[in-house]
N, C-alpha and C. Protein backbone atom coordinates (compact mmCIF):
# COMPACT_ATOMS: atom_id res chain seq x y z
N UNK A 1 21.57 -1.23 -16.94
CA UNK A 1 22.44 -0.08 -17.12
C UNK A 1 21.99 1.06 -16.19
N UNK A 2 23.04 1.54 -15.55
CA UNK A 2 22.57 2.60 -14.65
C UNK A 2 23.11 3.91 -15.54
N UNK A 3 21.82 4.53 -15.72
CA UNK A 3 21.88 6.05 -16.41
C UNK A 3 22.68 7.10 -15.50
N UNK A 4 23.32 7.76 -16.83
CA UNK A 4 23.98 9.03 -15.78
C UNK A 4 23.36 10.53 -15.12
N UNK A 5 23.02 10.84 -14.20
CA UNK A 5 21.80 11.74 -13.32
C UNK A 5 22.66 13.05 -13.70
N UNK A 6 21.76 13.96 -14.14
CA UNK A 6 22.48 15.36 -14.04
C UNK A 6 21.38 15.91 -12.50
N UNK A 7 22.24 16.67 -11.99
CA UNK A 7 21.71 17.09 -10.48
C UNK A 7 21.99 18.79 -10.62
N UNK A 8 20.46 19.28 -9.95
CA UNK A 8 20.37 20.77 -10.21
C UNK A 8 19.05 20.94 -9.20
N UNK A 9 19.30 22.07 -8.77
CA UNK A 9 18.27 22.99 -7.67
C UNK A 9 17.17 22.75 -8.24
N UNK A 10 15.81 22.99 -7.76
CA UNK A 10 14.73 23.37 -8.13
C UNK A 10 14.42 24.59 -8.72
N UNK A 11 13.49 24.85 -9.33
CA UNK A 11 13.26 25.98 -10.20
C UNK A 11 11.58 26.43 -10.07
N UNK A 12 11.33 27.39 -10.27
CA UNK A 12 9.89 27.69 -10.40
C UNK A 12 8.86 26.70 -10.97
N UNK A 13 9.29 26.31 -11.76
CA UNK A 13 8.29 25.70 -13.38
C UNK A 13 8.53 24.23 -12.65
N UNK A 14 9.22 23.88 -11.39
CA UNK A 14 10.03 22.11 -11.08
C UNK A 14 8.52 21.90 -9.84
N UNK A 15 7.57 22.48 -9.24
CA UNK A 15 6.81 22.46 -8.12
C UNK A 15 6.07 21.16 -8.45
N UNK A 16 5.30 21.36 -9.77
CA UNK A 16 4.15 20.16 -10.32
C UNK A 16 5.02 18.93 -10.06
N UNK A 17 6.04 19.03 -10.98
CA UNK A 17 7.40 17.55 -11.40
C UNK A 17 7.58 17.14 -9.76
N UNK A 18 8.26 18.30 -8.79
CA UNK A 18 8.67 17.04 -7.33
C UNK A 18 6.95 16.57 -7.10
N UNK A 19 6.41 17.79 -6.96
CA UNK A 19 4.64 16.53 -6.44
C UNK A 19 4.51 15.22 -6.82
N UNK A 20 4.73 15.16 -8.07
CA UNK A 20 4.21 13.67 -8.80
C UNK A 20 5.51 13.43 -8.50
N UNK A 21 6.51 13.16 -8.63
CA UNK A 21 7.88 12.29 -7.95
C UNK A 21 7.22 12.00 -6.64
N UNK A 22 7.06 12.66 -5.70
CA UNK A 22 6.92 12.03 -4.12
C UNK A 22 5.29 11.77 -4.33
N UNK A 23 4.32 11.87 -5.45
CA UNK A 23 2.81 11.35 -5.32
C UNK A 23 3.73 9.76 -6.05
N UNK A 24 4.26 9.70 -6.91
CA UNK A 24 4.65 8.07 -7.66
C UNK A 24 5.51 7.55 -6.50
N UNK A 25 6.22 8.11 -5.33
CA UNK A 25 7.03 7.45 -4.93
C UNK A 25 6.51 6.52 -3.48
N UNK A 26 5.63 7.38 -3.18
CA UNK A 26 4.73 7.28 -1.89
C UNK A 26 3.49 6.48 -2.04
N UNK A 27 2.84 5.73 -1.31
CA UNK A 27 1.41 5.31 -0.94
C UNK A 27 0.35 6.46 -0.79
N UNK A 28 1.09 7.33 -0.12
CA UNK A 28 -0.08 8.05 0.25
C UNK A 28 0.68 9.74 -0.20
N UNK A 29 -0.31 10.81 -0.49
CA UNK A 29 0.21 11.60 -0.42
C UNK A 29 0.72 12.65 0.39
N UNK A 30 1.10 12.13 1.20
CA UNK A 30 1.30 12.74 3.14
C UNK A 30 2.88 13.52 2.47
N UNK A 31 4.15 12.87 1.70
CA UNK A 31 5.21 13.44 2.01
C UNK A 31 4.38 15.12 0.46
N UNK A 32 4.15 14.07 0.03
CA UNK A 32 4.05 15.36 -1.11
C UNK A 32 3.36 16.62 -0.85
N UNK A 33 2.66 16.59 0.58
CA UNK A 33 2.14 17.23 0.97
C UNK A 33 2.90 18.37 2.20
N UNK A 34 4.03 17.42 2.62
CA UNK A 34 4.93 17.93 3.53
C UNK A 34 5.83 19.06 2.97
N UNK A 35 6.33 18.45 1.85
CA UNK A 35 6.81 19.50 0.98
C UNK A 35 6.24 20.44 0.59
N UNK A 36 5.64 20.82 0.09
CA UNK A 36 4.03 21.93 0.34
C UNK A 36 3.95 22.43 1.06
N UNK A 37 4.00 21.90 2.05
CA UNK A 37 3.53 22.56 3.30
C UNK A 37 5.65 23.27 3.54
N UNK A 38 6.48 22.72 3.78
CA UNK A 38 8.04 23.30 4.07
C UNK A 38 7.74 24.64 3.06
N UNK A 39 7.54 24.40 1.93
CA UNK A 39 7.79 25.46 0.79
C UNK A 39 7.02 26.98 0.98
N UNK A 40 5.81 26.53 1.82
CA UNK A 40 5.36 27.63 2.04
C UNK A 40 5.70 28.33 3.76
N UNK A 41 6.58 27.58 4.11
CA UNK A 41 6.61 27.82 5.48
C UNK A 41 8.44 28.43 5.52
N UNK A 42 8.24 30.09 5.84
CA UNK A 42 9.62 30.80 5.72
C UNK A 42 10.82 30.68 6.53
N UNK A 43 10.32 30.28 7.89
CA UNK A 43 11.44 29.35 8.62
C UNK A 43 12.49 28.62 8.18
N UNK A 44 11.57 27.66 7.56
CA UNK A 44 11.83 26.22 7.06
C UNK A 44 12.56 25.95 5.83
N UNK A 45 11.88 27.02 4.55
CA UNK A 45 12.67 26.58 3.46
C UNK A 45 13.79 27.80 3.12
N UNK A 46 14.74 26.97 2.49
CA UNK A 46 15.73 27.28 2.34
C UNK A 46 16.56 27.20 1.14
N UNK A 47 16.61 28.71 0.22
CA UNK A 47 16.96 28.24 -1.82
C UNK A 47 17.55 28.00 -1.64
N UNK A 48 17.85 26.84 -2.56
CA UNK A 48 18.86 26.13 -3.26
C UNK A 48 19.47 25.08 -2.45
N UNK A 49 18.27 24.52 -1.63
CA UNK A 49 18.70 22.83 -1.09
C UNK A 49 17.38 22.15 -1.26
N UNK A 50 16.69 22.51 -2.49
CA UNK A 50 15.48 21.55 -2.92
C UNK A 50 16.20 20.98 -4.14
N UNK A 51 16.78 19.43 -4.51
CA UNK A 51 17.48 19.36 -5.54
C UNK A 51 17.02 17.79 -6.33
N UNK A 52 16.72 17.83 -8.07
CA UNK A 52 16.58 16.99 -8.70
C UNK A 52 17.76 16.45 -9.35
N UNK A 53 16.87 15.06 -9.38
CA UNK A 53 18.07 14.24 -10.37
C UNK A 53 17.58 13.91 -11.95
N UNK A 54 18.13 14.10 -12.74
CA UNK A 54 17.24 13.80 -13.99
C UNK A 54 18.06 13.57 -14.83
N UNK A 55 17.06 11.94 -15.24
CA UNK A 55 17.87 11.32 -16.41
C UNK A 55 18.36 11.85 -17.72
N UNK A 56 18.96 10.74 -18.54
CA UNK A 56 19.67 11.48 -19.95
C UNK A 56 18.65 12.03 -20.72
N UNK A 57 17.27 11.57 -20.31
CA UNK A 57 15.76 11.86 -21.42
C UNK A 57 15.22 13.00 -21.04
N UNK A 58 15.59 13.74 -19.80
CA UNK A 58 15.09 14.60 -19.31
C UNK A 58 13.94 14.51 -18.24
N UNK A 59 13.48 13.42 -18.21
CA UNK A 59 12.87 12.92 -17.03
C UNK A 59 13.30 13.17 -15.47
N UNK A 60 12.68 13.76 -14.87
CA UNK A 60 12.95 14.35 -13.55
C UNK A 60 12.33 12.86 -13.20
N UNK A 61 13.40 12.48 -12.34
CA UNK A 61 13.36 10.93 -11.41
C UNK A 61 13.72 10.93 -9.94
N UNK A 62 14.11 12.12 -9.43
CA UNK A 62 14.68 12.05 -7.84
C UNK A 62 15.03 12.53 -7.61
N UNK A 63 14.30 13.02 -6.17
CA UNK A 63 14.32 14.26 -5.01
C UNK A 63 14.82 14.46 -3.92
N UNK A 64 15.19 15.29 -3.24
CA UNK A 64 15.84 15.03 -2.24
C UNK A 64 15.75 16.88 -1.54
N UNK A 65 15.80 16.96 -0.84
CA UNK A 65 14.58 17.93 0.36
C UNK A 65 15.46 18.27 1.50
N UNK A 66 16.30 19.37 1.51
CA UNK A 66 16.46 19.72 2.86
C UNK A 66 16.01 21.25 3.50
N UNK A 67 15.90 21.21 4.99
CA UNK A 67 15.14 22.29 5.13
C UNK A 67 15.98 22.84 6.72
N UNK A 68 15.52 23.93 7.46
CA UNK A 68 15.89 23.94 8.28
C UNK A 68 15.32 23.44 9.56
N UNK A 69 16.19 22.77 10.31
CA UNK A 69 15.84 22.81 11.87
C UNK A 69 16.09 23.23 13.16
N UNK A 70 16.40 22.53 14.09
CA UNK A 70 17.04 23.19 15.41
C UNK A 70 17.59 21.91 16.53
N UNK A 71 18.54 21.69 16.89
CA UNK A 71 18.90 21.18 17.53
C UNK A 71 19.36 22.10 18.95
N UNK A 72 18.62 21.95 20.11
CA UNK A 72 18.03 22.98 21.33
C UNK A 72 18.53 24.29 20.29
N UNK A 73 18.79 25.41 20.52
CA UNK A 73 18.89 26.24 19.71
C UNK A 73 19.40 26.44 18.70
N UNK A 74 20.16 25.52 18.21
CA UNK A 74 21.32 25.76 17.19
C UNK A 74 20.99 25.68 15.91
N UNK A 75 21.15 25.93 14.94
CA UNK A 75 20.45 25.81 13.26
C UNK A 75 21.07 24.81 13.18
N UNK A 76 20.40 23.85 12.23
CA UNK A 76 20.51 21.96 11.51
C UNK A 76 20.18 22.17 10.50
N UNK A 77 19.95 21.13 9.91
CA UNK A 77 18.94 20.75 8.64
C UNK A 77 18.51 19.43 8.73
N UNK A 78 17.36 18.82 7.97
CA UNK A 78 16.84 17.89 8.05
C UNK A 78 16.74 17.72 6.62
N UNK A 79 17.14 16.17 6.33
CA UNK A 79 17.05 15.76 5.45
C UNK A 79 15.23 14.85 4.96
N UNK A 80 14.95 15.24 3.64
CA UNK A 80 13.78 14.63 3.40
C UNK A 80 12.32 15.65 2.91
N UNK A 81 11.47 15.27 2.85
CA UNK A 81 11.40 13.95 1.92
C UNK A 81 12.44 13.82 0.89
N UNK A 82 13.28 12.39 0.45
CA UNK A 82 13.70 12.02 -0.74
C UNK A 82 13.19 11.18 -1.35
N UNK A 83 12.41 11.50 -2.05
CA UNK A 83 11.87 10.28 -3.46
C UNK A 83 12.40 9.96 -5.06
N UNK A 84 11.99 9.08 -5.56
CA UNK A 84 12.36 8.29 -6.77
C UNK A 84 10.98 7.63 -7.60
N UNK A 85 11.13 8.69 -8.58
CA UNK A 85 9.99 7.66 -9.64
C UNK A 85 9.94 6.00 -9.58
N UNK A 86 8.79 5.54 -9.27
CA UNK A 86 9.27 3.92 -9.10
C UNK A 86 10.24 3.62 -10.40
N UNK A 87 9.85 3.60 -11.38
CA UNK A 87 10.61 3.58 -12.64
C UNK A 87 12.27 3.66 -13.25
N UNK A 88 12.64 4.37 -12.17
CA UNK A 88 14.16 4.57 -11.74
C UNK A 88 14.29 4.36 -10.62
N UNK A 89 13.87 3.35 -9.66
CA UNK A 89 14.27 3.43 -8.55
C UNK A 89 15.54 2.52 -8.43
N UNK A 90 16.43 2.14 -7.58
CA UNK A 90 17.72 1.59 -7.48
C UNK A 90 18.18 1.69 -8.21
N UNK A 91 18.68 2.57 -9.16
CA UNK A 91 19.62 2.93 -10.29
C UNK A 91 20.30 4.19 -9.89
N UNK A 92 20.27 5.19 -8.79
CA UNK A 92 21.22 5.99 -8.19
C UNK A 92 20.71 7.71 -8.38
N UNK A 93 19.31 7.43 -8.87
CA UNK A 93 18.77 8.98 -9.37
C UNK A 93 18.84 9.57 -7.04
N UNK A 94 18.40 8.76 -6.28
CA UNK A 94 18.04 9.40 -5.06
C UNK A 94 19.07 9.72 -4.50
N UNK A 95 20.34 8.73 -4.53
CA UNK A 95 21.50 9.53 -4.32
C UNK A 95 22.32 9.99 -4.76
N UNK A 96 21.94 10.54 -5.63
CA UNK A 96 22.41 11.53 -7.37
C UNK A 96 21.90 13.02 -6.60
N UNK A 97 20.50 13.02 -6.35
CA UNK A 97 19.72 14.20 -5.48
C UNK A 97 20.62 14.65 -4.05
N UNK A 98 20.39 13.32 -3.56
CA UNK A 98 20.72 13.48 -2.13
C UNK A 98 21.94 13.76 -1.91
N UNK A 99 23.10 13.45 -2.53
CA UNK A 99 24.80 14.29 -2.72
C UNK A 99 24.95 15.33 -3.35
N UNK A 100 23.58 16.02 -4.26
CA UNK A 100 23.59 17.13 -4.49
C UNK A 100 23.27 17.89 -3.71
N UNK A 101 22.24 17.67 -2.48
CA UNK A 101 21.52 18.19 -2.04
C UNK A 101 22.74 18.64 -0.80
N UNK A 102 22.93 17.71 -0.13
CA UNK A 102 24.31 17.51 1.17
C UNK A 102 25.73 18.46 0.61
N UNK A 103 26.06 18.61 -1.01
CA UNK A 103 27.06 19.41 -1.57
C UNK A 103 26.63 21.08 -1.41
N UNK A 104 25.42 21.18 -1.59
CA UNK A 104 24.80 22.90 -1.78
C UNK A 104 25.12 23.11 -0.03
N UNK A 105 24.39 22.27 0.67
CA UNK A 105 24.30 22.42 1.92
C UNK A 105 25.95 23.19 2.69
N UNK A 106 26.77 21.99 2.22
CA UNK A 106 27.82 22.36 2.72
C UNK A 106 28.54 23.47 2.05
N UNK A 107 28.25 23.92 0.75
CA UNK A 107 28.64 25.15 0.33
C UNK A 107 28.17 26.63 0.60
N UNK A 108 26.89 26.18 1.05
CA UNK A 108 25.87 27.24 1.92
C UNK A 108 26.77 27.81 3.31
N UNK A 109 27.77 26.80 3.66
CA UNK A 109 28.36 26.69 5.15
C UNK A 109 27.59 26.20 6.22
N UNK A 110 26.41 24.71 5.75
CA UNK A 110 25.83 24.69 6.90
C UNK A 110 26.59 23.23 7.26
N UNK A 111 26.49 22.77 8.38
CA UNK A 111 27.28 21.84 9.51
C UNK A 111 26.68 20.52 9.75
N UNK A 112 25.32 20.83 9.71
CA UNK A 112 24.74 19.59 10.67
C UNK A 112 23.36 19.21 9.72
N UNK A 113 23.28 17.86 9.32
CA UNK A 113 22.56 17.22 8.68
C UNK A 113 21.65 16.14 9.65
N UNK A 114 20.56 16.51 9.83
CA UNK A 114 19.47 15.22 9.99
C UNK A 114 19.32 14.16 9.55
N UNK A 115 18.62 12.96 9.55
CA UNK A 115 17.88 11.95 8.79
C UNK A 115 16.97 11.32 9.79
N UNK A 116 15.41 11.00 9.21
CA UNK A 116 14.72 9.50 9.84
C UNK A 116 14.80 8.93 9.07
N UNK A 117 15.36 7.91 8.68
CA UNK A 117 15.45 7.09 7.66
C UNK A 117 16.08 5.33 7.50
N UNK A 118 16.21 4.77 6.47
CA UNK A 118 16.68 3.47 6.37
C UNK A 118 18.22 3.21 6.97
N UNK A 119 18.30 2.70 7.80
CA UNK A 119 19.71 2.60 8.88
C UNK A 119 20.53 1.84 7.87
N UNK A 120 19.81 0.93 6.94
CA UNK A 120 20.94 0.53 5.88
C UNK A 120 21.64 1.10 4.48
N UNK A 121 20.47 2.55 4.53
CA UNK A 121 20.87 3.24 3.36
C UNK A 121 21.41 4.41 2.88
N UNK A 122 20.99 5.47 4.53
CA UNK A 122 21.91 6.92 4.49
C UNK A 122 23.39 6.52 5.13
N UNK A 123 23.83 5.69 5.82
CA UNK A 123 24.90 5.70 5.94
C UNK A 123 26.12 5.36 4.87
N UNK A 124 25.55 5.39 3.65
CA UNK A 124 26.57 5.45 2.36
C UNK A 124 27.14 6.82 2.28
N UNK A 125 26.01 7.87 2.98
CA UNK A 125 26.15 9.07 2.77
C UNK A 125 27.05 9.75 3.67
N UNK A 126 27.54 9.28 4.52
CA UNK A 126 28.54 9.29 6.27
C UNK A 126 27.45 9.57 7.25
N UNK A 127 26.05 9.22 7.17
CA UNK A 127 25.53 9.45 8.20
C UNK A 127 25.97 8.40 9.44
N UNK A 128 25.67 8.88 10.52
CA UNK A 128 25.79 7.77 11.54
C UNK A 128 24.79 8.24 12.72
N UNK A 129 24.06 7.53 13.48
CA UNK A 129 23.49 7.67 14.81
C UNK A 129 23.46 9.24 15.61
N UNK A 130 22.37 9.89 15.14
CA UNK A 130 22.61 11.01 16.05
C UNK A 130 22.69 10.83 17.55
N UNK A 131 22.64 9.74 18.32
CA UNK A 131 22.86 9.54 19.58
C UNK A 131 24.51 9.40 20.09
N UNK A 132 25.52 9.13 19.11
CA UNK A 132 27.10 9.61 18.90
C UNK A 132 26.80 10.64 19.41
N UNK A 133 26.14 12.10 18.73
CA UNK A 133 26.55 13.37 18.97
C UNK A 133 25.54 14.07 19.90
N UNK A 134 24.43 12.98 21.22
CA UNK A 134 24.02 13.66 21.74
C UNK A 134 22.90 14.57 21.66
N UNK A 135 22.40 14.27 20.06
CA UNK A 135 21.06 14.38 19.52
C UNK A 135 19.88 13.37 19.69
N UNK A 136 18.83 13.76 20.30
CA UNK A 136 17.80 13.07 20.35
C UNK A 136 16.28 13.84 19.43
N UNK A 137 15.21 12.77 19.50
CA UNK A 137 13.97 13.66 18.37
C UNK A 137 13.64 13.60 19.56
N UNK A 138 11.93 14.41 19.69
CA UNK A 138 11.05 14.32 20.97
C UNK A 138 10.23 13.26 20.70
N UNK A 139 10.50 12.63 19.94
CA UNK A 139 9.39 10.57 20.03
C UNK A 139 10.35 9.70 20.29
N UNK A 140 9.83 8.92 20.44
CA UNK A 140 10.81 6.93 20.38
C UNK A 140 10.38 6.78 18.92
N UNK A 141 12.33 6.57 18.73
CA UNK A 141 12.54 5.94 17.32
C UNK A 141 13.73 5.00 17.52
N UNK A 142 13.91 4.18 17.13
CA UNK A 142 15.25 3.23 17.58
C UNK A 142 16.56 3.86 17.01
N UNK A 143 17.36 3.83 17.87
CA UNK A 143 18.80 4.38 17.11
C UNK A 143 19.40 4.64 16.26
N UNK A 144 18.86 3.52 15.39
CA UNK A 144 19.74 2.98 14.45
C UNK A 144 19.04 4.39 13.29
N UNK A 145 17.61 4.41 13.35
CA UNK A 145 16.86 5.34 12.55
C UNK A 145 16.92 6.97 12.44
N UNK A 146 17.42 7.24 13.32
CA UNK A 146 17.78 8.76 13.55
C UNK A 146 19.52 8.94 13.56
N UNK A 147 19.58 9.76 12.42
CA UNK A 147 20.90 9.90 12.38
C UNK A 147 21.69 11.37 11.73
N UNK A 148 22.42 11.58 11.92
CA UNK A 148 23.62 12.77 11.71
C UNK A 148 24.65 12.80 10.93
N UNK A 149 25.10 13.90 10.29
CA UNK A 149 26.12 13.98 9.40
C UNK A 149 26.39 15.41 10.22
N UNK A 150 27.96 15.32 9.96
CA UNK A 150 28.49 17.10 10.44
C UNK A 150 29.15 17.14 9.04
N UNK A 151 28.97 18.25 8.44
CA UNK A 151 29.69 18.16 7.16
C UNK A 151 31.04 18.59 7.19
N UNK A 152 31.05 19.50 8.35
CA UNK A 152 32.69 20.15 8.39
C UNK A 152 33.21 19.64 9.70
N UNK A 153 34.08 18.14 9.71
CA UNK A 153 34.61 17.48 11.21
C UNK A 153 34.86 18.61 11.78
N UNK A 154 35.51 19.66 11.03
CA UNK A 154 36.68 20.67 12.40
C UNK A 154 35.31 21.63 13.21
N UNK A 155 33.85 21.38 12.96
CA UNK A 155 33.48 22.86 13.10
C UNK A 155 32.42 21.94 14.69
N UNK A 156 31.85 22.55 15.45
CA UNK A 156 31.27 21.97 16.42
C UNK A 156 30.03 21.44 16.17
N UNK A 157 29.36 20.68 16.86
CA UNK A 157 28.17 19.88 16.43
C UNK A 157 27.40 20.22 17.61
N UNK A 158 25.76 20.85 17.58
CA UNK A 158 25.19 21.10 19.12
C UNK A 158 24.80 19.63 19.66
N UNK A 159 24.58 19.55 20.82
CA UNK A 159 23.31 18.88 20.82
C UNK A 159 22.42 18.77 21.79
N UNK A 160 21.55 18.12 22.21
CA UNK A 160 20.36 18.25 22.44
C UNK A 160 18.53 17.72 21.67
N UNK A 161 17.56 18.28 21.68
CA UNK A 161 16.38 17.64 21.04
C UNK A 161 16.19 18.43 19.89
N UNK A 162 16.09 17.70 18.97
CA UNK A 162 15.60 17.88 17.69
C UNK A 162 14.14 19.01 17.63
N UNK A 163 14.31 20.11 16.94
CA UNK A 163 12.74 20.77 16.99
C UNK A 163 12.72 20.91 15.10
N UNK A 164 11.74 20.30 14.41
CA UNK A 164 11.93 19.94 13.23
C UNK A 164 10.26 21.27 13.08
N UNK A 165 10.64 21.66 12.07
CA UNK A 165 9.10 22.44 11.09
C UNK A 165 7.92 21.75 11.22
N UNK A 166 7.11 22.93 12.00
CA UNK A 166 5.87 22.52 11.93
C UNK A 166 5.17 21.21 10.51
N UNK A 167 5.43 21.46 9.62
CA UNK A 167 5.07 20.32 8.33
C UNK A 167 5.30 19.26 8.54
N UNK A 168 6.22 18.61 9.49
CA UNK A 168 6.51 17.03 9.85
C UNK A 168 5.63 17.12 11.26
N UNK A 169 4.98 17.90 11.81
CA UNK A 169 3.80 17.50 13.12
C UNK A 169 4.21 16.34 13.90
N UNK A 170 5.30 17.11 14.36
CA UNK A 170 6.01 16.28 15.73
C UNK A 170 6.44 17.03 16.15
């Protein structure tokens, strides 16, 4: 049975809860640390696109992280870290987060969505190939892994190289 996710911003008292979501979701604690590091970095974060998913029990199960970036000058966002309590994982808590997270975004009025991620799994989300729109990162990553969403077709998309927050150290 897939439980139904209520989806809501982060909150003061929510900092401990995402840690241990991305410390249970991760091997190592590198993303939980990334986030940490975005949250304290004023550039970068941005209220009300840090967003949980949480089950009918109240269990906070899945995260989803966007922040700002730059595509050559232009403001983006980057999607991530998104994690999932192993415990709920494939039952829809991450993209319960992650369509909450992409909904604030676009109500914010922002345009342009990032991802490094699973080429078989953000594109549920309309991501597709940031190399369509002329976006590149400054490493080698294969195509298929770097990808884009414009949230508003009618509005323009920059492009150029990706300059992502110091906290991802690339």
């Amino acid at each position: 049975m897939t439980p139904s996710w209520t989806t809501r911003p982060e909150s003061a008292g929510d900092v401990t809860a995402i840690r241990d979501i991305n410390l249970a979701a991760f091997p190592t604690p590198e993303e939980a640390d990334i986030v940490e590091a975005l949250r304290a970095d004023p550039q970068a974060w941005l209220p009300g696109l840090s967003w949980l998913a949480e089950a009918p029990d109240g269990d906070l199960a899945g995260y989803a992280l966007l922040t700002r970036c730059h595509v050559a000058d232009s403001p983006a966002l980057t999607l991530g870290p998104c994690a999932v309590k192993p415990e709920h994982q494939r039952r829809g808590a991450g993209a319960a987060a992650i369509r909450a997270a992409l909904h604030a975004a676009r109500e914010q009025g922002e345009n342009l969505v990032l991802v490094l991620g699973h080429a078989e799994y953000y594109p549920r989300f309309g991501f597709t190939p940031a190399s369509g729109y002329g976006i590149r990162p400054t490493f080698d990553v294969q195509d298929e892994y770097m990808m884009a969403l414009a949230l508003d077709p009618e509005r323009p998309v920059p492009s150029g190289v990706i300059r992502y927050p110091a906290a991802f150290g690339v």
